[in-house]
Structures are given as C-alpha cells and as structure tokens.
N, C-alpha and C. Protein backbone atom coordinates (compact mmCIF):
# COMPACT_ATOMS: atom_id res chain seq x y z
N UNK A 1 99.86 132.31 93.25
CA UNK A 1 99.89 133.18 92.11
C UNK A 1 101.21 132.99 91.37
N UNK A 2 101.35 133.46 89.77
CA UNK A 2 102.82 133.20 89.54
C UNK A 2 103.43 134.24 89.51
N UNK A 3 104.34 133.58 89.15
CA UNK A 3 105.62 134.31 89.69
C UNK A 3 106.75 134.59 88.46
N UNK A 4 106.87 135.34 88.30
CA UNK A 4 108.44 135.44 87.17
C UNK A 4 109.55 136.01 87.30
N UNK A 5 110.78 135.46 86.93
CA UNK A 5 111.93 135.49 86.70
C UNK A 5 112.42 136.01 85.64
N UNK A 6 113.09 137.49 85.34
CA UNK A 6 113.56 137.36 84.42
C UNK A 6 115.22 136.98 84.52
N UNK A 7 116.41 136.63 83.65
CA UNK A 7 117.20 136.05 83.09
C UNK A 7 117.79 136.54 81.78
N UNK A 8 119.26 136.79 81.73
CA UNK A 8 119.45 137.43 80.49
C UNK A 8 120.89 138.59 80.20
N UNK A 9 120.35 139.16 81.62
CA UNK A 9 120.90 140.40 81.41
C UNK A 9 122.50 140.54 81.44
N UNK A 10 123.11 141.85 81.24
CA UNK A 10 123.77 141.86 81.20
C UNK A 10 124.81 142.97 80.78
N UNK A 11 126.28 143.06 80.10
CA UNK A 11 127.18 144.23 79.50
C UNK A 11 126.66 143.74 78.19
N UNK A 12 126.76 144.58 76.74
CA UNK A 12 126.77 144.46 75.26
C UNK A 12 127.40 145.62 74.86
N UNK A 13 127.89 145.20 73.90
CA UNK A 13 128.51 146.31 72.73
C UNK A 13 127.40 147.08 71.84
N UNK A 14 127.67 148.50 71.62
CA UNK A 14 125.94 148.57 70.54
C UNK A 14 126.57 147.88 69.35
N UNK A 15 125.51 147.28 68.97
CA UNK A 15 125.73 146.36 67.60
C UNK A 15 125.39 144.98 67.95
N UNK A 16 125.79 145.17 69.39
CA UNK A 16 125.27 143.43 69.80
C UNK A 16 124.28 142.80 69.52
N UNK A 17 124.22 141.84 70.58
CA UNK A 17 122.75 140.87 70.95
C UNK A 17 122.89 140.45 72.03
N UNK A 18 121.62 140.24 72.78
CA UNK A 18 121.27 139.85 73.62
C UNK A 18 119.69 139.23 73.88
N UNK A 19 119.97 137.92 74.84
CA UNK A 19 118.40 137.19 74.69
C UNK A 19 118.06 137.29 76.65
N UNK A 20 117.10 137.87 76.01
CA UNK A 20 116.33 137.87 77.81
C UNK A 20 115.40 136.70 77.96
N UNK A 21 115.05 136.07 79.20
CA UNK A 21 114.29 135.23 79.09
C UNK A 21 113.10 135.88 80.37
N UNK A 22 112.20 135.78 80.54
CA UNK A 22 111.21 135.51 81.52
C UNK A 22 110.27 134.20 81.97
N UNK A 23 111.07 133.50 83.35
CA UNK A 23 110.35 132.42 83.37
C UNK A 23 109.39 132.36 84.34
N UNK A 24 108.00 131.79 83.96
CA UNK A 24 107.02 132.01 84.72
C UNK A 24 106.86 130.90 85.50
N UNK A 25 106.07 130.73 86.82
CA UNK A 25 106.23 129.36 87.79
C UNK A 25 104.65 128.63 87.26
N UNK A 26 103.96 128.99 86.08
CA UNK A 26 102.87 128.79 85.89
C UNK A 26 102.40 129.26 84.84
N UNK A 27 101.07 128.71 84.34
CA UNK A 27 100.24 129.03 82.90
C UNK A 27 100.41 130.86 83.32
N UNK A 28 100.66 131.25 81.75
CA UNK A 28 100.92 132.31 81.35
C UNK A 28 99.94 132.86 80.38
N UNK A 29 99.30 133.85 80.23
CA UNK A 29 98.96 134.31 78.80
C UNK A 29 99.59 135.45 78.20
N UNK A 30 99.48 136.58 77.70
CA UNK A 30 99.83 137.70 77.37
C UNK A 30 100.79 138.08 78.27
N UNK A 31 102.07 138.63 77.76
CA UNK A 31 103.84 138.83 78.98
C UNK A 31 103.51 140.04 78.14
N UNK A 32 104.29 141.45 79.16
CA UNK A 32 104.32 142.26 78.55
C UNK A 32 105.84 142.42 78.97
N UNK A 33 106.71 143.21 78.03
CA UNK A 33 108.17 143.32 78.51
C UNK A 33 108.08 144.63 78.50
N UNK A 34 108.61 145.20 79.58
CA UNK A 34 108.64 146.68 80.14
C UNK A 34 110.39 147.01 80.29
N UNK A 35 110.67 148.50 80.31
CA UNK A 35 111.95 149.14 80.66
C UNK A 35 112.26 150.26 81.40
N UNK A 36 113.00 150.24 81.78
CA UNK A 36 113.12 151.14 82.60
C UNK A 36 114.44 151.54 82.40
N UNK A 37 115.11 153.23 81.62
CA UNK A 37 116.43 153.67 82.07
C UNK A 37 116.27 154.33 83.06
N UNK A 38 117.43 155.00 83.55
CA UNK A 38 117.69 156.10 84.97
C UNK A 38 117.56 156.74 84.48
N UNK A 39 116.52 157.92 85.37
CA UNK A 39 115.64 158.54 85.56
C UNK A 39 114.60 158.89 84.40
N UNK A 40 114.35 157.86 84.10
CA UNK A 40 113.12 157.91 83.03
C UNK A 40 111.57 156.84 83.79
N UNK A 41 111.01 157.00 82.87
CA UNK A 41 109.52 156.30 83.20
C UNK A 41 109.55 154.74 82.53
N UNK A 42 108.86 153.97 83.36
CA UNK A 42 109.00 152.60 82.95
C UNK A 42 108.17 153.14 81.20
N UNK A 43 108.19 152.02 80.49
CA UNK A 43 107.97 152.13 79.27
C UNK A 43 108.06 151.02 78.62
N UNK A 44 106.89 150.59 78.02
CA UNK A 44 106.44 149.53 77.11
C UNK A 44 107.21 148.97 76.46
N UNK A 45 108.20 147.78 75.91
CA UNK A 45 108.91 147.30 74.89
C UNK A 45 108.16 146.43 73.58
N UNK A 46 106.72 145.76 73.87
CA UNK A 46 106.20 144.99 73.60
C UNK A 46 105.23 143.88 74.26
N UNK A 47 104.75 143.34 73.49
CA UNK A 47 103.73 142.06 74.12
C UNK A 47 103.63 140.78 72.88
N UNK A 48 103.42 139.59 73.95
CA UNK A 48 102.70 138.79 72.98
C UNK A 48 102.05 137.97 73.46
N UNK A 49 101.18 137.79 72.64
CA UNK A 49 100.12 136.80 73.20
C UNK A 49 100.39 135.21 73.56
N UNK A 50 99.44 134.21 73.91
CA UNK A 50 99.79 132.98 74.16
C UNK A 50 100.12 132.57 72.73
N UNK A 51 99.04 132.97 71.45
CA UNK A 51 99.02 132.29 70.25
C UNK A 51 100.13 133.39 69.91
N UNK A 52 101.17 133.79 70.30
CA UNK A 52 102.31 134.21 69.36
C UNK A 52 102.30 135.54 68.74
N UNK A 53 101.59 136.16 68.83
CA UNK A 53 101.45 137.78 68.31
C UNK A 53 101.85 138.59 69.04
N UNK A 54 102.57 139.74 68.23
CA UNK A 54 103.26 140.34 69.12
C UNK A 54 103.22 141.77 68.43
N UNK A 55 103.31 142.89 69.13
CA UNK A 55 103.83 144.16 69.22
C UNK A 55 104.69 145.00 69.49
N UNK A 56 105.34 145.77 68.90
CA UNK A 56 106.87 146.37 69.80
C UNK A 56 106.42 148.11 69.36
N UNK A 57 107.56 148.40 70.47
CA UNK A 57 107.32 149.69 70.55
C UNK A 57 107.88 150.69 69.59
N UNK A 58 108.02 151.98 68.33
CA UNK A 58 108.50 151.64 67.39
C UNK A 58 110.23 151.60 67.18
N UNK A 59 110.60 152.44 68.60
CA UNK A 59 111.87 152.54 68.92
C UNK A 59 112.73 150.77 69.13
N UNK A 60 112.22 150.11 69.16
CA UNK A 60 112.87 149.08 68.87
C UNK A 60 112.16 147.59 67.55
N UNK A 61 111.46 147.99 67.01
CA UNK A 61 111.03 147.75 65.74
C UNK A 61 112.04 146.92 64.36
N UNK A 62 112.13 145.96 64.06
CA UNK A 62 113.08 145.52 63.69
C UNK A 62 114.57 145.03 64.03
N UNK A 63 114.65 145.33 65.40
CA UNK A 63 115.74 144.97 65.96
C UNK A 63 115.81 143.85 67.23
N UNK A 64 114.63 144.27 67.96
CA UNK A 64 114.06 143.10 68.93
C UNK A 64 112.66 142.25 68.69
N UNK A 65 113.00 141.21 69.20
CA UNK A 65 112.22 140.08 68.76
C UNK A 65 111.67 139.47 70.14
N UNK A 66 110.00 139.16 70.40
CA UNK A 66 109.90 138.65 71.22
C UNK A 66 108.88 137.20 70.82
N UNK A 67 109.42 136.16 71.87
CA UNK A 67 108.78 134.71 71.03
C UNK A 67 108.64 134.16 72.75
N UNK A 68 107.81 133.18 72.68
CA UNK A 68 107.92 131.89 73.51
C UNK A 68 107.56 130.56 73.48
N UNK A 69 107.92 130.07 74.26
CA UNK A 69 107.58 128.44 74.44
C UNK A 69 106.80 128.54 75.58
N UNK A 70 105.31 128.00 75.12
CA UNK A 70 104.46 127.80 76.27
C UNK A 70 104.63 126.39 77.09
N UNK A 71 105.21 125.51 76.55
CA UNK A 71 105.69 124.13 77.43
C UNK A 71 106.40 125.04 78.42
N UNK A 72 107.66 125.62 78.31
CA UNK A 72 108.68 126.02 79.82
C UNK A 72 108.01 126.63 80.01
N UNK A 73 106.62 127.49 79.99
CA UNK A 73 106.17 128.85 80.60
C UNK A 73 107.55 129.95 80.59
N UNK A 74 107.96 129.65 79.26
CA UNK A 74 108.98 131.34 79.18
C UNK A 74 108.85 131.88 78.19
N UNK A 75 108.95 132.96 78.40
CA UNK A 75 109.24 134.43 77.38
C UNK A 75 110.17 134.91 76.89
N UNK A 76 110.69 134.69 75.72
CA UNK A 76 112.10 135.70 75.20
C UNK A 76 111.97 137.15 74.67
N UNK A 77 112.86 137.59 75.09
CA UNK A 77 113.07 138.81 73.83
C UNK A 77 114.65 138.95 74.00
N UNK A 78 114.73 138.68 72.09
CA UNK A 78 115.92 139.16 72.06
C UNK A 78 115.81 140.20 70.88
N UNK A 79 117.30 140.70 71.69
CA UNK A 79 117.47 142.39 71.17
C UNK A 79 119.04 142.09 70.31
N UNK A 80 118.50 142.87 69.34
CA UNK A 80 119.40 142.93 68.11
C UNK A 80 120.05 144.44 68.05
N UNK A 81 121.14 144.57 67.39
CA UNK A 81 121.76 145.72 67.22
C UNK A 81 121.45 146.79 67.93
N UNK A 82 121.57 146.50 69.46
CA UNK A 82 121.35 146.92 70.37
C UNK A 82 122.22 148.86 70.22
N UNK A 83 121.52 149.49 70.54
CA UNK A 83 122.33 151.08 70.80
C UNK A 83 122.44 151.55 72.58
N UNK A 84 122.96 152.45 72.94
CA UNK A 84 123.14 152.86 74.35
C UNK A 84 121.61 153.47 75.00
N UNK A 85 120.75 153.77 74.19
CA UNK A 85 119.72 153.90 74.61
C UNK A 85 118.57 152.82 74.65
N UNK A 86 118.80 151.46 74.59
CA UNK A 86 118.59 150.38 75.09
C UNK A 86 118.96 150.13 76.19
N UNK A 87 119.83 150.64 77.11
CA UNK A 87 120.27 150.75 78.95
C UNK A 87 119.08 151.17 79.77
N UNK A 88 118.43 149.87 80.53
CA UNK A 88 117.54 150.01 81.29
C UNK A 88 117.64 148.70 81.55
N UNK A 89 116.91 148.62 83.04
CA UNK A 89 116.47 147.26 83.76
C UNK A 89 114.78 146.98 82.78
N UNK A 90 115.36 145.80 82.30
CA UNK A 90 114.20 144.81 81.65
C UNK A 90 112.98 144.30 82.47
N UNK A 91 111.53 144.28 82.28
CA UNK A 91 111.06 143.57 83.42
C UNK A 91 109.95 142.94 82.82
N UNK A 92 109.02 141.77 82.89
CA UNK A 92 108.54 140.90 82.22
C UNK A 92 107.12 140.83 83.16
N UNK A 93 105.67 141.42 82.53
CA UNK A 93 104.40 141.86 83.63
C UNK A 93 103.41 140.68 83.12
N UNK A 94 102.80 139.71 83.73
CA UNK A 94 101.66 139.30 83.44
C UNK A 94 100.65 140.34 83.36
N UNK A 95 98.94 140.19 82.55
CA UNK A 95 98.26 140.74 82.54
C UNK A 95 96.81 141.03 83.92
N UNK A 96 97.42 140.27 85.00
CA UNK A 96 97.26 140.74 85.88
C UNK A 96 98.10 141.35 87.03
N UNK A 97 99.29 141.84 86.12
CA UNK A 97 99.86 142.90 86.36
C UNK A 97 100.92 142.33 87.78
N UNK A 98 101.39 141.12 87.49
CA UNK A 98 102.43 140.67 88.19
C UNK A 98 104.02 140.84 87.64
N UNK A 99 104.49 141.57 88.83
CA UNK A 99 105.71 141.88 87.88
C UNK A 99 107.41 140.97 88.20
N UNK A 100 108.39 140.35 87.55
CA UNK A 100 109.41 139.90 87.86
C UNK A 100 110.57 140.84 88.24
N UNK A 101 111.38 140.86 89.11
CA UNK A 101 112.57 141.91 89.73
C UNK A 101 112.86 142.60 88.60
N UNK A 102 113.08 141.71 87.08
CA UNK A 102 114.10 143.15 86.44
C UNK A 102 115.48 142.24 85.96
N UNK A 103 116.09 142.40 84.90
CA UNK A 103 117.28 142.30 84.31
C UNK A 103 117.66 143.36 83.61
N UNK A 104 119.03 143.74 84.32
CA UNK A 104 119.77 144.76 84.17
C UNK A 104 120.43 144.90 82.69
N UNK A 105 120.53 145.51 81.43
CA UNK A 105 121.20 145.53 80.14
C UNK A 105 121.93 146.74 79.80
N UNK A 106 123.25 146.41 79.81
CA UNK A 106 124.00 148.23 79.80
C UNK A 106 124.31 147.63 78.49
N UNK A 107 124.62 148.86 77.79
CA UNK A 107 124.83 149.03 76.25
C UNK A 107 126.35 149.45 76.56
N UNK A 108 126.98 149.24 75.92
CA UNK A 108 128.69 150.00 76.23
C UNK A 108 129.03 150.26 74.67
N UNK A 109 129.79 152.05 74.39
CA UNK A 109 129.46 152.60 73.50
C UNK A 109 131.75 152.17 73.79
C-alpha cells in the first residue's frame, strides 16, 4: 500500500512562506491536506485532484496554494502570508484514507 511522507515543515514569520511537500511511494490520485492545531480538531486545508483541481478551505483562500507533479508522486502546498493561526501539524491523506506522520509549522508572531 502507499505510503506518504510529508516534508516542509517548520519556524515562519506571519507574512512568510512556506512549501510543504507530500511524497507518495506510489500512484496517487486525489491528496487531501489536513491540520491539526493544539487542542483543536483535525480540519480540512484542501484537495486536488490527479488532473490538478483543487479546493481550499476559505480560511486560507488566496494565500495557500496546492499543486503537484504526478512523475515524483508529490504534493505541494505552499502557504503564503502565513498568520499564527496557521500553527498546526500538516498531514497529507490519500482517498483511501492513508495518512503521512505530519509536518510540524509554527507561525512566530
């Protein structure tokens, strides 16, 4: 079965950027990128499909971007003008609901 990695994480300034990657060990279709802050509920960031379509959640709407390259089997999202309520572990779900550990993103105000 595959397997994913996410990659990325890290400290940012709000205002920053930052590019997450999720790499999969295998054919991929639809990645969903999930979050998680402390003590909150995981929570949707977006999706996109194999053909490139994508959705975000509206709290990050214009600021994060998610794309991939289906040759590496990876997933980006990068996050733009990042704020402190962007602090959560990142995590990258196939649609049969396989999930990668998580990349950590603190916002520093």
């Amino acid at each position: 079965q595959v397997q994913l990695v996410e990659s990325g994480g890290g400290l940012v300034q709000v205002g920053g950027s930052l590019r997450l990657s999720c790499v999969a060990s295998g054919f991929i279709n639809t990645i969903y990128w999930y979050r998680q802050a402390p003590g909150k509920q995981r929570e949707l960031v977006g999706t996109i499909t194999r053909g490139g379509t994508t959705t975000y959640v509206d709290s990050v709407k214009g600021r994060f971007t998610i794309s991939r390259d289906n040759a590496k089997n990876t997933v980006y999202l990068q996050m733009n003008s990042v704020k402190p309520e962007d602090t959560a572990v990142y995590y990258c779900k196939t649609v049969a609901n396989i999930w990668g550990q998580g990349t950590q993103v603190t916002v520093s105000s």
